[in-house]
Every structure is written in C-alpha cells, then in structure tokens.
Protein backbone atom coordinates (compact mmCIF):
# COMPACT_ATOMS: atom_id res chain seq x y z
CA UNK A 1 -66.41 61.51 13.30
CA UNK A 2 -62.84 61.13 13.86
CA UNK A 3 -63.56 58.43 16.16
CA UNK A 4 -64.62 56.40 13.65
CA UNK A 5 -61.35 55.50 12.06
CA UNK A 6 -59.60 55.63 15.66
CA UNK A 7 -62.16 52.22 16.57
CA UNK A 8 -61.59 51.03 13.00
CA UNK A 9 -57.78 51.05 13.37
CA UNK A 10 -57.81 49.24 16.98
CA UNK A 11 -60.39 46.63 15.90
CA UNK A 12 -57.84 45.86 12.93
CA UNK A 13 -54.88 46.06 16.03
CA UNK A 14 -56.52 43.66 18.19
CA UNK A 15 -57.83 41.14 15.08
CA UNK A 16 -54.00 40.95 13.95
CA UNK A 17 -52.74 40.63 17.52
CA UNK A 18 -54.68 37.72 18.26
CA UNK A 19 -54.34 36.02 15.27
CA UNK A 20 -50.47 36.54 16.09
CA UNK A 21 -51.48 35.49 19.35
CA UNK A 22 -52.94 32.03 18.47
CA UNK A 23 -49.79 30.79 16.86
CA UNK A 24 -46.83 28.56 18.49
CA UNK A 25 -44.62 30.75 21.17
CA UNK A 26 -41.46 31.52 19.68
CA UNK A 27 -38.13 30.86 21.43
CA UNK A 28 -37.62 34.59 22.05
CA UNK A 29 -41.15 34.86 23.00
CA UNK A 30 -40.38 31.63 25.32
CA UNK A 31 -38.02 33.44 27.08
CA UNK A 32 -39.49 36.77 27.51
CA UNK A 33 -42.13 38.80 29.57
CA UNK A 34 -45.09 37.65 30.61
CA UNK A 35 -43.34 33.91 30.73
CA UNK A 36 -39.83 35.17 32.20
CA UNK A 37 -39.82 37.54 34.98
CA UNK A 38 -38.84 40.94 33.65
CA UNK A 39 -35.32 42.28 34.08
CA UNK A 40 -35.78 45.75 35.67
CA UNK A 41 -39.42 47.51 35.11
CA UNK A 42 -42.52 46.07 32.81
CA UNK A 43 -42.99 48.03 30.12
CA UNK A 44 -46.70 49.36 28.50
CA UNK A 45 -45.66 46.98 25.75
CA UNK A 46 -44.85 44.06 27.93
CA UNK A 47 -48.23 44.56 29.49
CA UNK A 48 -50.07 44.97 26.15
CA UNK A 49 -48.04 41.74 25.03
CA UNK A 50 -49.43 39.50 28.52
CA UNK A 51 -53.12 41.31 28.01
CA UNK A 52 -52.74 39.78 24.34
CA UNK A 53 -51.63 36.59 24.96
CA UNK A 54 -54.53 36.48 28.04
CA UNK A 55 -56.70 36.66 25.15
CA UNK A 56 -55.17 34.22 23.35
CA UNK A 57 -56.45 32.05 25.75
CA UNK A 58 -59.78 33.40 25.81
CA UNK A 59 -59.72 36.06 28.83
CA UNK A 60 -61.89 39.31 28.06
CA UNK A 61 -60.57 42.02 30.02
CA UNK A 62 -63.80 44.03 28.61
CA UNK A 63 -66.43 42.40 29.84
CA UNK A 64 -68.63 43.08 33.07
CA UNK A 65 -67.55 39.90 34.61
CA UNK A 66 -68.84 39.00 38.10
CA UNK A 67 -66.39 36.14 38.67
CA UNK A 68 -63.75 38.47 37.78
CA UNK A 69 -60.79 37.20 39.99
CA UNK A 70 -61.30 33.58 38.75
CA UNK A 71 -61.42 34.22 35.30
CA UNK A 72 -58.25 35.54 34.88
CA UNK A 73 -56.63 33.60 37.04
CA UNK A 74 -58.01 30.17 34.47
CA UNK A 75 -56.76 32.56 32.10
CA UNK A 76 -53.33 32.91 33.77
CA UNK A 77 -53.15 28.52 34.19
CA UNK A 78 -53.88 28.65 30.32
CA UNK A 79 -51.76 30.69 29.61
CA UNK A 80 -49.03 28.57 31.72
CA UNK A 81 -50.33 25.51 29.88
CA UNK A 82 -49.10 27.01 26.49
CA UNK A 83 -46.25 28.21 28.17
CA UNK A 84 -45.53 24.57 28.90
CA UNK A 85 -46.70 23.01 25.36
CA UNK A 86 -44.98 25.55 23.28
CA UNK A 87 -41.88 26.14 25.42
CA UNK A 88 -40.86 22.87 27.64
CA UNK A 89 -42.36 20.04 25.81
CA UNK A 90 -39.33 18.36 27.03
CA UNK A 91 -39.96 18.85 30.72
CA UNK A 92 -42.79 18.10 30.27
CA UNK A 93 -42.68 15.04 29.34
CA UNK A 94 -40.07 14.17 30.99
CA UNK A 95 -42.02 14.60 33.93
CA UNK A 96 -44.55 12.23 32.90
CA UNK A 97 -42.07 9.41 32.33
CA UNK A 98 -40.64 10.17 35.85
CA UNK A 99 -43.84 9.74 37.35
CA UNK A 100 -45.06 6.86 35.42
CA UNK A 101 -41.99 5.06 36.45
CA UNK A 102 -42.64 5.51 40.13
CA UNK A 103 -43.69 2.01 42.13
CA UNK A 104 -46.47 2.08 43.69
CA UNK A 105 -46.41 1.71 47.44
CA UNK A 106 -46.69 -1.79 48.82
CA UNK A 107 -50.12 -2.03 50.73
C-alpha cells in the first residue's frame, strides 16, 4: 500500500498548484517560461509550470478527450488571455484606444 500515500501526496501537489495557479501572474512569472520563450533548453519544471498554468485555465491533460488538438489549443488562447490581463494591461488597452480612435472609412 505504498501507493497510497504516493496518490495522497500528488493530489495535495496538484490542489496547491492550482490554487497557486489561479492567482494574478507575477512580474517574474510575466516574464518567464511558458509566456517568454526560454533561454537555452525547457526544463521538466518549466514544463510542469506551463501544464499547471494550462490547468489554470481549465485544460485536463488526463482526460480521454476526442477533440484533443482543439482543446488545448483554447487552452493555450486562455492562457494568452491571462497572459495579456495579468501582464500587459497597458497594451492592452492601449490598443483599444488606438482602434477606437480610428475613422471610419468614408462610403
């Protein structure tokens, strides 16, 4: 039965990673892997880190999922959208007010 507190400690693992997950990006979290391209090779932690934070936004790498490809990838855009909520609010919205001052074309 030592398998038992093996699947205890990695339900505990994930619960507290995903909690950790739902909050605000940090700025060094901002400006690191998965957001950031990686300087030199990803590490197992940098991949445990984007599999995390692909939860965070709902993506269940467990699950027998038929539309497989899709899924992750609207996992990937959410994941982009907190990217841009959390880390360039400012472009963001500065990007808005560009295009909202725009003319329209005469027609």
């Amino acid at each position: 039965m030592r398998s038992t507190p093996t699947a205890i400690a990695l339900l505990m693992l994930s619960l507290v990673s995903a909690s950790a997950m739902a909050a605000p990006l940090t700025p060094h979290e901002c400006n690191s892997y998965p957001f950031k391209p990686a300087s030199g090779e990803v590490t197992r932690a940098q991949l445990i880190r984007e599999l995390g934070e692909l939860e965070s936004v709902g993506y269940d790498p467990t699950a027998d999922d038929p539309d497989y490809p899709t899924n992750l990838q609207r996992a990937q855009q959410a994941l982009q959208a907190k990217y841009q909520k959390d880390c360039a609010p400012d472009a963001v919205s500065t990007s808005t007010t560009a295009r909202a001052r725009v003319p329209a074309p005469a027609g």
